[in-house]
C-alpha atoms as a PDB file:
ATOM      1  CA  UNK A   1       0.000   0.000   0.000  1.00  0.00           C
ATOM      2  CA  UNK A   2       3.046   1.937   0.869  1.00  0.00           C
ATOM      3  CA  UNK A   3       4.636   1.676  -1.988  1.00  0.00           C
ATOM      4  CA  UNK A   4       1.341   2.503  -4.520  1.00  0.00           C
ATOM      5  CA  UNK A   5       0.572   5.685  -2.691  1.00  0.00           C
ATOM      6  CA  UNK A   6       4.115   6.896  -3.195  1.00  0.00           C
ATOM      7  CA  UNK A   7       3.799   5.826  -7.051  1.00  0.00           C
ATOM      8  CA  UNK A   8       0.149   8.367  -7.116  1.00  0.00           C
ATOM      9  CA  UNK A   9       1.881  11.163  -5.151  1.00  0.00           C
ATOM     10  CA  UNK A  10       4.431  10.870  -7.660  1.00  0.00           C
ATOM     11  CA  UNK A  11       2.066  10.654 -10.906  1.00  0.00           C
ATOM     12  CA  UNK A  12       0.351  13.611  -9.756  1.00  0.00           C
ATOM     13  CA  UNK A  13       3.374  15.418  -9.409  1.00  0.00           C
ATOM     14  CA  UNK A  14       4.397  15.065 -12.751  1.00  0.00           C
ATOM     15  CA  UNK A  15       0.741  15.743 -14.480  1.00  0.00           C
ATOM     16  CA  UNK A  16       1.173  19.183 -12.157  1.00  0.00           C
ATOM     17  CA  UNK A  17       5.029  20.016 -13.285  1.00  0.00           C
ATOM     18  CA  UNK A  18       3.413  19.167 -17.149  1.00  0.00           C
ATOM     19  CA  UNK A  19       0.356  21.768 -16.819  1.00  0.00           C
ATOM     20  CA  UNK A  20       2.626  24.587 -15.060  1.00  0.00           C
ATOM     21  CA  UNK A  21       4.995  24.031 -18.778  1.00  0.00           C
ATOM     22  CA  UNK A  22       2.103  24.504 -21.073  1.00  0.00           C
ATOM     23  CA  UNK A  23       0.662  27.153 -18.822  1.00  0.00           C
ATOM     24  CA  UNK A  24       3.907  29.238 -19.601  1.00  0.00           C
ATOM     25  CA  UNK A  25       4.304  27.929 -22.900  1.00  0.00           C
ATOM     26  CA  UNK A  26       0.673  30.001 -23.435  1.00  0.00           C
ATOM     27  CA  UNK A  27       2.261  32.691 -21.680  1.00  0.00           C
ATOM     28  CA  UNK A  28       5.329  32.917 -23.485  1.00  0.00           C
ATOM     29  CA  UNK A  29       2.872  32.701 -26.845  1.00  0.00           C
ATOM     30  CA  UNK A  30       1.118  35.362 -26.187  1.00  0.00           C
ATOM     31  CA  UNK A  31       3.638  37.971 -25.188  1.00  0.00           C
ATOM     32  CA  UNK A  32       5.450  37.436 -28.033  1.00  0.00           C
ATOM     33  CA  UNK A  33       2.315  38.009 -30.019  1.00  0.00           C
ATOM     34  CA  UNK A  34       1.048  41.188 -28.446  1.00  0.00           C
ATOM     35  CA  UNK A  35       4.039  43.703 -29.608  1.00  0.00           C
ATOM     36  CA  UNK A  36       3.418  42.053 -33.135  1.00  0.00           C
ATOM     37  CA  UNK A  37      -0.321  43.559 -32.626  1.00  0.00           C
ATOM     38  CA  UNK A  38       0.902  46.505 -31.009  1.00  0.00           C
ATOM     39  CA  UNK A  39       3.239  47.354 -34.255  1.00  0.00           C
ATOM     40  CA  UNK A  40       0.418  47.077 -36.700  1.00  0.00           C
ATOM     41  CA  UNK A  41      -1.562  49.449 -34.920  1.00  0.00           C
ATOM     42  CA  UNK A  42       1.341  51.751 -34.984  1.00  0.00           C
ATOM     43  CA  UNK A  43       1.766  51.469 -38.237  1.00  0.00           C
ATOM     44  CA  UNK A  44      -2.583  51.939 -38.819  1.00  0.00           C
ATOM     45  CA  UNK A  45      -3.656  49.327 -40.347  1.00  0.00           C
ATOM     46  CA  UNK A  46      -5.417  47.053 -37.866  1.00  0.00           C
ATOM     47  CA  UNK A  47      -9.438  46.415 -38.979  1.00  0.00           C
ATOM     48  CA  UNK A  48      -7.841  47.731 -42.131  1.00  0.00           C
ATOM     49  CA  UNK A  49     -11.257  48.312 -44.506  1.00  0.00           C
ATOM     50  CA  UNK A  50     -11.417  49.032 -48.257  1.00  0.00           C
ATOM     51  CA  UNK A  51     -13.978  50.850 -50.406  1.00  0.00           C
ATOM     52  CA  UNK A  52     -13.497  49.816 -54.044  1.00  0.00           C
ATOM     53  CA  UNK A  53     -15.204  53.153 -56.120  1.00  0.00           C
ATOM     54  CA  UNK A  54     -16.704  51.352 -59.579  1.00  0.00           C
ATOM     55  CA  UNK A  55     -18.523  55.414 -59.839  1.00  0.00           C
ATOM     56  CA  UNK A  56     -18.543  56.523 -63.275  1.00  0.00           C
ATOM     57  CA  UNK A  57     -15.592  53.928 -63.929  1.00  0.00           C
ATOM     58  CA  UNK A  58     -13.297  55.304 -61.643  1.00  0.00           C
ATOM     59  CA  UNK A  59     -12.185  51.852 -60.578  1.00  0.00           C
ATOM     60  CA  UNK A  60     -10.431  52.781 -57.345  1.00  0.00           C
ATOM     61  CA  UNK A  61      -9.787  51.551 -54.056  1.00  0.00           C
ATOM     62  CA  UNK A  62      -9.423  53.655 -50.911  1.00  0.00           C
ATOM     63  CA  UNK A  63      -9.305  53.317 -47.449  1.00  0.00           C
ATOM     64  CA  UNK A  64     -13.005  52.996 -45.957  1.00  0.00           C
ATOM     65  CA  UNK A  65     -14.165  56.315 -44.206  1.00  0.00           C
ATOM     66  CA  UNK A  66     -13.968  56.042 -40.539  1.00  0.00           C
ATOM     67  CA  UNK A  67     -10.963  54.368 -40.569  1.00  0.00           C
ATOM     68  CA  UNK A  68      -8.622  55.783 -37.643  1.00  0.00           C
ATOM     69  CA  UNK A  69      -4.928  55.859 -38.501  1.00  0.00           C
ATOM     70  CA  UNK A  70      -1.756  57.171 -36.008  1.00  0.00           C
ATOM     71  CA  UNK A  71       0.270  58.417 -38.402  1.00  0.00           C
ATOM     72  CA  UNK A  72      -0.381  60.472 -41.568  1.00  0.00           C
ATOM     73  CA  UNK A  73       1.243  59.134 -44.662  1.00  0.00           C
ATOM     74  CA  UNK A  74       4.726  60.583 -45.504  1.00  0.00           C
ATOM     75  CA  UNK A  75       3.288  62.006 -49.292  1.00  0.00           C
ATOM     76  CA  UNK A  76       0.371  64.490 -47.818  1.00  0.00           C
ATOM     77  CA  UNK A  77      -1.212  68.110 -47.830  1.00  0.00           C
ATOM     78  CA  UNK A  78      -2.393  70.349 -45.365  1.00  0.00           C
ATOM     79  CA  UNK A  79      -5.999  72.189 -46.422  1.00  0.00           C
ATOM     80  CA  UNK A  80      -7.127  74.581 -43.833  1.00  0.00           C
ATOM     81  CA  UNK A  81     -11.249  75.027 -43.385  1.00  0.00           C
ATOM     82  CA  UNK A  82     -13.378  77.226 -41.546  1.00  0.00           C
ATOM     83  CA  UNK A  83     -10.399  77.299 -39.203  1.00  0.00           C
ATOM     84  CA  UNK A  84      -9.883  73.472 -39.425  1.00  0.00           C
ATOM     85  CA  UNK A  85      -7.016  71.379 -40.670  1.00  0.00           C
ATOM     86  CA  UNK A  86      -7.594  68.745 -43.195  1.00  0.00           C
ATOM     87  CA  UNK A  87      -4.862  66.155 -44.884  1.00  0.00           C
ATOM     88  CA  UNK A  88      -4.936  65.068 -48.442  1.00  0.00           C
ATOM     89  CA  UNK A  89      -3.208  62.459 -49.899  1.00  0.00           C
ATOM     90  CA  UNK A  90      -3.909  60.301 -52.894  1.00  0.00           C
ATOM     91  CA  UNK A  91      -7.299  61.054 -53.036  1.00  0.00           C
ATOM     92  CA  UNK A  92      -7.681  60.148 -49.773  1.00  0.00           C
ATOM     93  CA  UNK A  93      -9.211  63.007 -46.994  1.00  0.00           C
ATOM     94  CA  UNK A  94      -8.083  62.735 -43.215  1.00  0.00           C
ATOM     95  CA  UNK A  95      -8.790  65.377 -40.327  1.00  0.00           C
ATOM     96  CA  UNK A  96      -7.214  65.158 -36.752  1.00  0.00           C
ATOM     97  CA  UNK A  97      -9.033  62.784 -33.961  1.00  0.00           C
ATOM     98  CA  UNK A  98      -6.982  63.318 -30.775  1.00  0.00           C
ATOM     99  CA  UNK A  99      -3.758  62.181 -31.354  1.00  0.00           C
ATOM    100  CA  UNK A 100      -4.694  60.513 -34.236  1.00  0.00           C
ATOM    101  CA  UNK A 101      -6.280  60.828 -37.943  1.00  0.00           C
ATOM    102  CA  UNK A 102      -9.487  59.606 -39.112  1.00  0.00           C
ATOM    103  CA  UNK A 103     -10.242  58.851 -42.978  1.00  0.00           C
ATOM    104  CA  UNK A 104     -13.263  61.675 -43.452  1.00  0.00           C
ATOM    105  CA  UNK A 105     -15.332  63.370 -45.891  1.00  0.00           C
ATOM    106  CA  UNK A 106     -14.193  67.010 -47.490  1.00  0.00           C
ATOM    107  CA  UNK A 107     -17.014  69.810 -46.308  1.00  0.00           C
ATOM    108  CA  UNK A 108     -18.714  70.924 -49.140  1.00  0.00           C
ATOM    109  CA  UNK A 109     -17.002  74.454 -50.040  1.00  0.00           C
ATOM    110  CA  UNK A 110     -13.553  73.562 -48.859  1.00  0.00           C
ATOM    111  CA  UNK A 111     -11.120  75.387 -51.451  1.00  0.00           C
ATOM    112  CA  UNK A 112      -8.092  73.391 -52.882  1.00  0.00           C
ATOM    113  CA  UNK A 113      -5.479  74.343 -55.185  1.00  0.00           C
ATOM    114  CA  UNK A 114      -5.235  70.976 -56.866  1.00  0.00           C
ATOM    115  CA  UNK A 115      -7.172  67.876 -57.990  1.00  0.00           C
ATOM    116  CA  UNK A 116      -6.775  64.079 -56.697  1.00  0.00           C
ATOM    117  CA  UNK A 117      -4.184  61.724 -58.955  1.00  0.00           C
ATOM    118  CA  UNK A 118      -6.863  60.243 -60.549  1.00  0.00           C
ATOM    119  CA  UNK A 119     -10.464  61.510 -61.221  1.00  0.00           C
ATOM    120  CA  UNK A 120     -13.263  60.351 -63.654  1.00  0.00           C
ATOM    121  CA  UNK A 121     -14.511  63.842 -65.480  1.00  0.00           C
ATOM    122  CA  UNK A 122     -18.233  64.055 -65.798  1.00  0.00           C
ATOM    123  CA  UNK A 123     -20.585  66.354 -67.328  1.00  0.00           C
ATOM    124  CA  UNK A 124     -23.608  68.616 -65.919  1.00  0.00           C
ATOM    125  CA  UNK A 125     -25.221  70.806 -67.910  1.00  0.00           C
ATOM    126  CA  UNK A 126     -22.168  71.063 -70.358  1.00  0.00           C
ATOM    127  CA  UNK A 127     -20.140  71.895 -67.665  1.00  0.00           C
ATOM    128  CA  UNK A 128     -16.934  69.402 -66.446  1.00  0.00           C
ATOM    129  CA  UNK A 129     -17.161  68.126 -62.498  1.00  0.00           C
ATOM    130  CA  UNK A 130     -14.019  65.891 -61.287  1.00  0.00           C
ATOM    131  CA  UNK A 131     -15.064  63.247 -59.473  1.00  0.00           C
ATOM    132  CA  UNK A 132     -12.959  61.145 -56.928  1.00  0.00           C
ATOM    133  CA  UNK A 133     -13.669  58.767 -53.768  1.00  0.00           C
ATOM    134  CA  UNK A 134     -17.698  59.868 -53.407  1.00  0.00           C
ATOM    135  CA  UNK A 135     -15.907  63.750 -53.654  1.00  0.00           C
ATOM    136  CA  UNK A 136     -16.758  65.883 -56.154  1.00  0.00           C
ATOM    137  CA  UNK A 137     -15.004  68.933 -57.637  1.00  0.00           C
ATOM    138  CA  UNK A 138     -15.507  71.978 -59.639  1.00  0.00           C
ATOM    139  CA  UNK A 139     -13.016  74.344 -60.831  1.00  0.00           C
ATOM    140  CA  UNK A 140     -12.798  77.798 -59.341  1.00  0.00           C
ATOM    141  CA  UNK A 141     -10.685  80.756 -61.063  1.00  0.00           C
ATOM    142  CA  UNK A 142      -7.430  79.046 -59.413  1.00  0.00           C
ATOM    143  CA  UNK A 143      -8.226  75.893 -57.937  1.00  0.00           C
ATOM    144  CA  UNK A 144     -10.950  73.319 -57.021  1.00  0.00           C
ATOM    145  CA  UNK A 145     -13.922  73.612 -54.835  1.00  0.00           C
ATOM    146  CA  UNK A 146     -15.697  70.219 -53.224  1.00  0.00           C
ATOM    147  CA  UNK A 147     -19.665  71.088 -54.082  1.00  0.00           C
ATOM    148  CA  UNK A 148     -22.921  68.773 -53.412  1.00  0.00           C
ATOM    149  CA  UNK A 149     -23.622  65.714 -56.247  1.00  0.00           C
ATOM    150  CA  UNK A 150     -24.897  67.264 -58.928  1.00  0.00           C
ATOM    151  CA  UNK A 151     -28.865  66.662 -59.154  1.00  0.00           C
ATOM    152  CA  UNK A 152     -28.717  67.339 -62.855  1.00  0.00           C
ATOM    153  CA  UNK A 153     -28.669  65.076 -65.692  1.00  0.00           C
ATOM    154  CA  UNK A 154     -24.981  63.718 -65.461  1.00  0.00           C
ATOM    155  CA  UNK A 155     -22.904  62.898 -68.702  1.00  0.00           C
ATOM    156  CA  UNK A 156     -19.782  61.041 -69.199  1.00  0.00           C
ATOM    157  CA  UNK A 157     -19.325  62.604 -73.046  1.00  0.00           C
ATOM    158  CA  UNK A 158     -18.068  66.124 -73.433  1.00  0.00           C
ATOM    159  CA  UNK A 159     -20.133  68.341 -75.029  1.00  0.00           C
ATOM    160  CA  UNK A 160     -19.514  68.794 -79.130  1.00  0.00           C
ATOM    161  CA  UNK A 161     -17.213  71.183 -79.761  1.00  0.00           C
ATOM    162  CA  UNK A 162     -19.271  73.152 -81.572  1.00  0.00           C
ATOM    163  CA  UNK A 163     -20.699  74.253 -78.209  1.00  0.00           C
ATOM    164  CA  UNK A 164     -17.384  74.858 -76.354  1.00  0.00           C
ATOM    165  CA  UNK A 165     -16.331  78.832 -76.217  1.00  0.00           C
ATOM    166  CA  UNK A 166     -14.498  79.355 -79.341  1.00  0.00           C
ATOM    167  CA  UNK A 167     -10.745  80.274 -79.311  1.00  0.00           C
ATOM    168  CA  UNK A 168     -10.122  82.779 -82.266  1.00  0.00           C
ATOM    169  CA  UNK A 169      -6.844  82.456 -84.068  1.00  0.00           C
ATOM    170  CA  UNK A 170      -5.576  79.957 -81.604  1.00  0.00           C
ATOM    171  CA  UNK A 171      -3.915  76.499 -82.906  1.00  0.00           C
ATOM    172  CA  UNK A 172      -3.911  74.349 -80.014  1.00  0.00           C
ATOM    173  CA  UNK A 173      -1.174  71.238 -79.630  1.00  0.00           C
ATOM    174  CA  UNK A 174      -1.435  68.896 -76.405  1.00  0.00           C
ATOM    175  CA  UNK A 175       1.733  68.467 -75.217  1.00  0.00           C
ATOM    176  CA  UNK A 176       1.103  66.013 -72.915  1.00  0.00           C
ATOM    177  CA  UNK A 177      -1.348  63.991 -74.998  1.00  0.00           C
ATOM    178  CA  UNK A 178      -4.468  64.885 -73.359  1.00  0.00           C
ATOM    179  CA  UNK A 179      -7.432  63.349 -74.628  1.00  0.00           C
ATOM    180  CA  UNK A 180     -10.131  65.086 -76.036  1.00  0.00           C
ATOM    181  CA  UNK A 181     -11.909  64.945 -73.061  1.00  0.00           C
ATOM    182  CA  UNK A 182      -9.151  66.680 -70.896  1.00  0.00           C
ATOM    183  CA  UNK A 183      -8.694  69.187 -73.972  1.00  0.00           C
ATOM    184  CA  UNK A 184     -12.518  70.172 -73.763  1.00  0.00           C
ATOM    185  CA  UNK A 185     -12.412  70.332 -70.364  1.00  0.00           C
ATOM    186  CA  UNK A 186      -9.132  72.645 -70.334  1.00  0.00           C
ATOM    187  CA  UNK A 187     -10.497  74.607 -72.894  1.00  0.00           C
ATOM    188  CA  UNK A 188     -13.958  75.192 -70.545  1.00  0.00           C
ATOM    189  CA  UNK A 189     -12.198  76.267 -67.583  1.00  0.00           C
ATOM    190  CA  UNK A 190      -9.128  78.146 -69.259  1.00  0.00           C
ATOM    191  CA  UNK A 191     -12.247  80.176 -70.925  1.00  0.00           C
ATOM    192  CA  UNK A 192     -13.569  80.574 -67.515  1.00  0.00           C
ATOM    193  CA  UNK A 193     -10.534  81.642 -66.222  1.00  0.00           C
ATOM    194  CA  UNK A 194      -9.692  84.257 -69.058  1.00  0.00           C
ATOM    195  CA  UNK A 195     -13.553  85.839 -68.609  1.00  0.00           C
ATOM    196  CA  UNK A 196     -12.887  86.130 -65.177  1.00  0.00           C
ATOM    197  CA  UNK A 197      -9.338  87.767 -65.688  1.00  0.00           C
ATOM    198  CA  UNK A 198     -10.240  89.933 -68.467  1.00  0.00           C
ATOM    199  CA  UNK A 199     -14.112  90.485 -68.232  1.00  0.00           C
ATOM    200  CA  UNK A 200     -14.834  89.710 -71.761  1.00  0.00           C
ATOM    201  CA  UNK A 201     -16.668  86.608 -73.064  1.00  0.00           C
ATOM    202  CA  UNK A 202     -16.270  86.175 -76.631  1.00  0.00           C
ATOM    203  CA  UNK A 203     -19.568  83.742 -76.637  1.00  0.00           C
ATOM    204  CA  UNK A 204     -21.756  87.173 -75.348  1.00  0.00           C
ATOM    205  CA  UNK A 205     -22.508  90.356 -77.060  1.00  0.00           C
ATOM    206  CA  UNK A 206     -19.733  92.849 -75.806  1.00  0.00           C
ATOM    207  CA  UNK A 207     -22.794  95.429 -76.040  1.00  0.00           C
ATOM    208  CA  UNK A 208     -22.388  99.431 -77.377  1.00  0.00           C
ATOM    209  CA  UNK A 209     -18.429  99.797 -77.092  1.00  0.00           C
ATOM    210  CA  UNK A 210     -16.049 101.253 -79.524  1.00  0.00           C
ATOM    211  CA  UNK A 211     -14.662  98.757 -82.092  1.00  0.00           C
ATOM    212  CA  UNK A 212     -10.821  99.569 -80.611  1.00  0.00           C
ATOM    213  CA  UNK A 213     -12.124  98.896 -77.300  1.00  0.00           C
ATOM    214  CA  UNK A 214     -13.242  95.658 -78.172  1.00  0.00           C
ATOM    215  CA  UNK A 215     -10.164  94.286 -80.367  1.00  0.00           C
ATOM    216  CA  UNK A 216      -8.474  94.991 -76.983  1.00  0.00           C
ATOM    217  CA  UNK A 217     -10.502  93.249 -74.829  1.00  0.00           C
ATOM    218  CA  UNK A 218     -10.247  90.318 -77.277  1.00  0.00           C
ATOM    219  CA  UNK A 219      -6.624  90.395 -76.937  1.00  0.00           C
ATOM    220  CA  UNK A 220      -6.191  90.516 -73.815  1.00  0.00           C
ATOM    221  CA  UNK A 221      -8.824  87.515 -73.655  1.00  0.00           C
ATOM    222  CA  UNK A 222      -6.806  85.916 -75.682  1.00  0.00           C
ATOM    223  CA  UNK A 223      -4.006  86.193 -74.003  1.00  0.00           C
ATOM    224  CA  UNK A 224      -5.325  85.316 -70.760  1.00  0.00           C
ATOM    225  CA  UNK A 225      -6.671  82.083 -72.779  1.00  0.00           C
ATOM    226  CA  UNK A 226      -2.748  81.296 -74.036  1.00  0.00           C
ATOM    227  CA  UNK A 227      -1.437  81.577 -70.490  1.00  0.00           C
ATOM    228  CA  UNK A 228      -3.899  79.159 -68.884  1.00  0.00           C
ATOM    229  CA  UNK A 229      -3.663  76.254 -71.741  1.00  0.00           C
ATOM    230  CA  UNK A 230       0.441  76.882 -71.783  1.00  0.00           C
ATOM    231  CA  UNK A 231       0.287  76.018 -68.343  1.00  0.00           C
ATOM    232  CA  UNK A 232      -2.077  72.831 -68.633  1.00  0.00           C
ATOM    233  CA  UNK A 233       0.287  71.566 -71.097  1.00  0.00           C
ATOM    234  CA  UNK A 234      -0.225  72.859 -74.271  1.00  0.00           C
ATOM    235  CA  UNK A 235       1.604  74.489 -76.941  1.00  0.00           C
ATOM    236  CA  UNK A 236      -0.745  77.679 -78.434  1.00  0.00           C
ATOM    237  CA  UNK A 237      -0.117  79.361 -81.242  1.00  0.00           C
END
């Protein structure tokens, strides 16, 4: 009897040094796993979500809004707001959370001096809109403005160019191969821009002004018009 209770006390010893092993084992497991967790939220991209944008053929895929990230990537640009700070970066918007950045929505009026990498152009009422990650963008004199969806009938076809402001005694090259959707869409706004700088329109009546007044005014348009397509990339002539 003696010698069979020594042989349980010992059995159960054992089964007890086994478990305390595997106990650490675990242990040891899972603090080597938690600083592997830790470094992926450092780096933000834990719950990591993706929105794949299929609008108007964009074909795109961002980072999901609401997304929280620590650090900003190293490639971004600082918009300020209504006294607010907002970060841009590959089409992507971010605005402070605490300490750290969450993926967000442009407001509506927020002024930029630049559009995304890579936009889909549509068309409202002749009129180009840029559209990128559920954003969209008009142009504004000297930059881009983020405005409501259009409620309009929307087009993905420039308008003829019969209908485009005509550019008198201009020869227009594309340096940079637009297409002739980007062209139309240059021309539009470099008209817009030239109108705005000059205040002539050559598609309106100039009204009751002397004929030298007027060949000025159309110079200067044109002019204005030169400036703004040499510096989308065009050779004018």
């Amino acid at each position: 009897m003696t010698h069979i209770h020594h042989t349980n006390r010992y059995l159960i010893g054992l089964m007890l040094v086994l478990f305390s092993g595997l106990m650490l084992l675990g242990f040891a497991q899972s603090a080597q796993a938690a600083p592997r967790e830790d470094r992926r939220v450092e780096r933000g991209v834990t719950r990591q979500r993706e929105f794949h944008d299929t609008r108007y053929y964009h074909n795109r895929v961002y980072p999901a809004r609401g997304h929280v990230v620590r650090v900003l990537p190293r490639e971004h640009r600082v918009v300020v707001h209504g006294g607010s700070r907002f970060y841009f970066s590959g089409g992507v918007w971010y605005r402070p959370q605490g300490p750290r950045f969450v993926i967000a929505a442009p407001p509506i009026g927020l002024f930029i001096p630049f559009l995304p990498p890579y936009y889909a152009t549509i068309w409202v009422g002749g009129r180009p809109y840029y559209y990128a990650n559920e954003v969209y963008y008009v142009n504004r004199g000297d930059g881009y403005m983020v405005v409501d969806p259009p409620q309009e009938n929307i087009s993905q076809t420039p308008p003829p160019a019969s209908s485009l402001p005509p550019v008198d005694q201009l020869f227009i090259y594309p340096r940079q191969n637009q297409s002739q959707e980007q062209q139309a869409a240059d021309r539009y706004e470099c008209h817009s821009w030239a109108v705005s700088q000059t205040g002539f329109d050559p598609t309106q009546s100039p009204g009751v002004i002397p004929e030298e007044q007027k060949g000025q005014k159309r110079a200067d348009y044109q002019r204005a018009m030169s400036a703004c397509l040499d510096g989308r990339g065009y050779t004018v002539k």
